[in-house]
C-alpha atoms as a PDB file:
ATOM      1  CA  UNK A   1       0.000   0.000   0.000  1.00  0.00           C
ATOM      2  CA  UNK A   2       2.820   2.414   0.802  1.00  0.00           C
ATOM      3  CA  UNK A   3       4.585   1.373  -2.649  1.00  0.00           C
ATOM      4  CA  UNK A   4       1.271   2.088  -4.643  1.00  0.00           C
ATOM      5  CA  UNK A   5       0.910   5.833  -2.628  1.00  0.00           C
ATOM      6  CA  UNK A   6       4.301   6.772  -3.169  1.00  0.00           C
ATOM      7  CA  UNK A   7       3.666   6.123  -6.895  1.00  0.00           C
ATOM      8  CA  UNK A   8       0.738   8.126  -7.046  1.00  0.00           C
ATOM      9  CA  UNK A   9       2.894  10.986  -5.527  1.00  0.00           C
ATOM     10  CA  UNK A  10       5.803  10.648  -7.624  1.00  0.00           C
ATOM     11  CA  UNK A  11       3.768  10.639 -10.735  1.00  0.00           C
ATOM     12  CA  UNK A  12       1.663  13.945  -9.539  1.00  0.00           C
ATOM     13  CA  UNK A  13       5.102  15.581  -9.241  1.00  0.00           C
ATOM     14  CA  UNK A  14       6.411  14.801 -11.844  1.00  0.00           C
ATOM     15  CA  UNK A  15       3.130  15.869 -13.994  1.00  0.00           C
ATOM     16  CA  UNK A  16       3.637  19.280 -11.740  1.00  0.00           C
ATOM     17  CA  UNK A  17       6.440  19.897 -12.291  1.00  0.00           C
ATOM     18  CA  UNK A  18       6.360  19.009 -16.686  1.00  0.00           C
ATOM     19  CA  UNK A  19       3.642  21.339 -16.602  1.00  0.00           C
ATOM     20  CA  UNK A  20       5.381  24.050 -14.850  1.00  0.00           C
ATOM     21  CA  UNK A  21       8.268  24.146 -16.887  1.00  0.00           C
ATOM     22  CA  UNK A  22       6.677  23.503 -20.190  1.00  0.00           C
ATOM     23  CA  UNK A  23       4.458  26.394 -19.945  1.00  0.00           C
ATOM     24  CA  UNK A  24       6.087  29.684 -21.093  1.00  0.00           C
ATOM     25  CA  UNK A  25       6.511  32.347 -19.141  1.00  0.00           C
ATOM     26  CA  UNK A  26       4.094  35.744 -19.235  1.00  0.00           C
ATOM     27  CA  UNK A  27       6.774  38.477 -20.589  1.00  0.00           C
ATOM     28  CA  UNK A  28       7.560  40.790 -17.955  1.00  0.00           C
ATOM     29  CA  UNK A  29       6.278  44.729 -18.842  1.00  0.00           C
ATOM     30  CA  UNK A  30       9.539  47.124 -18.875  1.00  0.00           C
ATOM     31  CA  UNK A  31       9.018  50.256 -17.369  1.00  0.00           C
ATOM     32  CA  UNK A  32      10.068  52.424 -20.212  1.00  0.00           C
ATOM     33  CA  UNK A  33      10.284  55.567 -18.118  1.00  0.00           C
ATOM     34  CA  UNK A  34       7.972  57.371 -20.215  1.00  0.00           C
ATOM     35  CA  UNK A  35       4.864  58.457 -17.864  1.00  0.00           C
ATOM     36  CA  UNK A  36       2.371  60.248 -19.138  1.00  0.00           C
ATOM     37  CA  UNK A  37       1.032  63.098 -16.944  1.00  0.00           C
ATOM     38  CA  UNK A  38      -2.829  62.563 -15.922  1.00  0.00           C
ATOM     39  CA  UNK A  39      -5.702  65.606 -15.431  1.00  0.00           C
ATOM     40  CA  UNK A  40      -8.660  65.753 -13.810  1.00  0.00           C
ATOM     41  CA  UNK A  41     -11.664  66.193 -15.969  1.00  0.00           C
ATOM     42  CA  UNK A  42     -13.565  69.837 -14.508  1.00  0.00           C
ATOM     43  CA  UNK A  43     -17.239  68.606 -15.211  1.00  0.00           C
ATOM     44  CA  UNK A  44     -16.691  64.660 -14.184  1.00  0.00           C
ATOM     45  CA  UNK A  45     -13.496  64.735 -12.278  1.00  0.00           C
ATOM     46  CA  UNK A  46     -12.496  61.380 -14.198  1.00  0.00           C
ATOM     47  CA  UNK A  47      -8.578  61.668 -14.416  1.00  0.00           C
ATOM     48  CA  UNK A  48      -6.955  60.771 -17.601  1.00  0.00           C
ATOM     49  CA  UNK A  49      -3.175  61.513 -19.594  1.00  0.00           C
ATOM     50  CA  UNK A  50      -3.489  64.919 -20.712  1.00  0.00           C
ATOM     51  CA  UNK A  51      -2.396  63.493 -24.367  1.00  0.00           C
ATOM     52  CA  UNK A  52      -5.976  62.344 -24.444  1.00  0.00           C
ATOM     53  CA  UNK A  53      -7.887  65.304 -22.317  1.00  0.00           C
ATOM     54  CA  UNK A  54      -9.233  68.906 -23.971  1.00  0.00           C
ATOM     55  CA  UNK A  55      -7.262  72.176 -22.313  1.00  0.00           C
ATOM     56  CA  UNK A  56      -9.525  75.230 -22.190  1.00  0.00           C
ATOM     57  CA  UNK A  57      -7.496  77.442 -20.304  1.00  0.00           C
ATOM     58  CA  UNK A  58      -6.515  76.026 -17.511  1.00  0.00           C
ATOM     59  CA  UNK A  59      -8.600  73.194 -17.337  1.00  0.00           C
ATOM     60  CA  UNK A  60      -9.257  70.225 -18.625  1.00  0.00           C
ATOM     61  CA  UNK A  61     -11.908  67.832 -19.857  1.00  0.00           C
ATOM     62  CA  UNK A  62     -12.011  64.590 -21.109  1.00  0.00           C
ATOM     63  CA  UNK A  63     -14.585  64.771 -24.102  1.00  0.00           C
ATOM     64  CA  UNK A  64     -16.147  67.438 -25.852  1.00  0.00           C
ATOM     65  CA  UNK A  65     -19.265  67.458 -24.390  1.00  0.00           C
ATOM     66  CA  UNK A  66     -18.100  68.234 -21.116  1.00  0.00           C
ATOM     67  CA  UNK A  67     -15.554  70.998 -22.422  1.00  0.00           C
ATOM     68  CA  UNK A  68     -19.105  72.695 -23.952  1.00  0.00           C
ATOM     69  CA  UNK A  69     -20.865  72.182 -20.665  1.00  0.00           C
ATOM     70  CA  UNK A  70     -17.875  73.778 -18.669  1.00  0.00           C
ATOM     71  CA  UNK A  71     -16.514  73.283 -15.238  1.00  0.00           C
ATOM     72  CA  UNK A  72     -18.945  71.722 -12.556  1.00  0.00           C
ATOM     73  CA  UNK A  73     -21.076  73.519 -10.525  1.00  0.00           C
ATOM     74  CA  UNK A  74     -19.624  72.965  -6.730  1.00  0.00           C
ATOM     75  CA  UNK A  75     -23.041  72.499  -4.777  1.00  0.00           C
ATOM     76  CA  UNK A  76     -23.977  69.040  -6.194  1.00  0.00           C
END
């Protein structure tokens, strides 16, 4: 009985272990120390990279229907 268990648990190892190696590894992102800087939308307050946002003045917005509606009124 101890013959036939240690069998079964040198065959799951080995099985583990096949399959661990044999799989590939996921790639590993590289910071590429290019950040981009991120704004706060003025109607929504959703933050974004300012590549992507709309500048009026100051402020920013992150689609044009909130840079026609304007900033957001404070006493929601």
């Amino acid at each position: 009985m101890i013959r036939l268990i240690f069998w079964i648990a040198l065959v799951a190892i080995a099985i583990w272990a096949w399959r661990r190696f044999k799989s590939p590894k996921p790639p590993v992102p590289r910071a590429s120390g290019t950040t981009l800087p991120m704004v706060r939308c003025a109607q929504c307050g959703v933050h974004l990279p300012s590549e992507r946002a709309l500048a009026n003045g100051s402020q920013w917005y992150c689609s044009r229907a909130h840079l026609e509606q304007g900033p957001a009124q404070l006493d929601r």
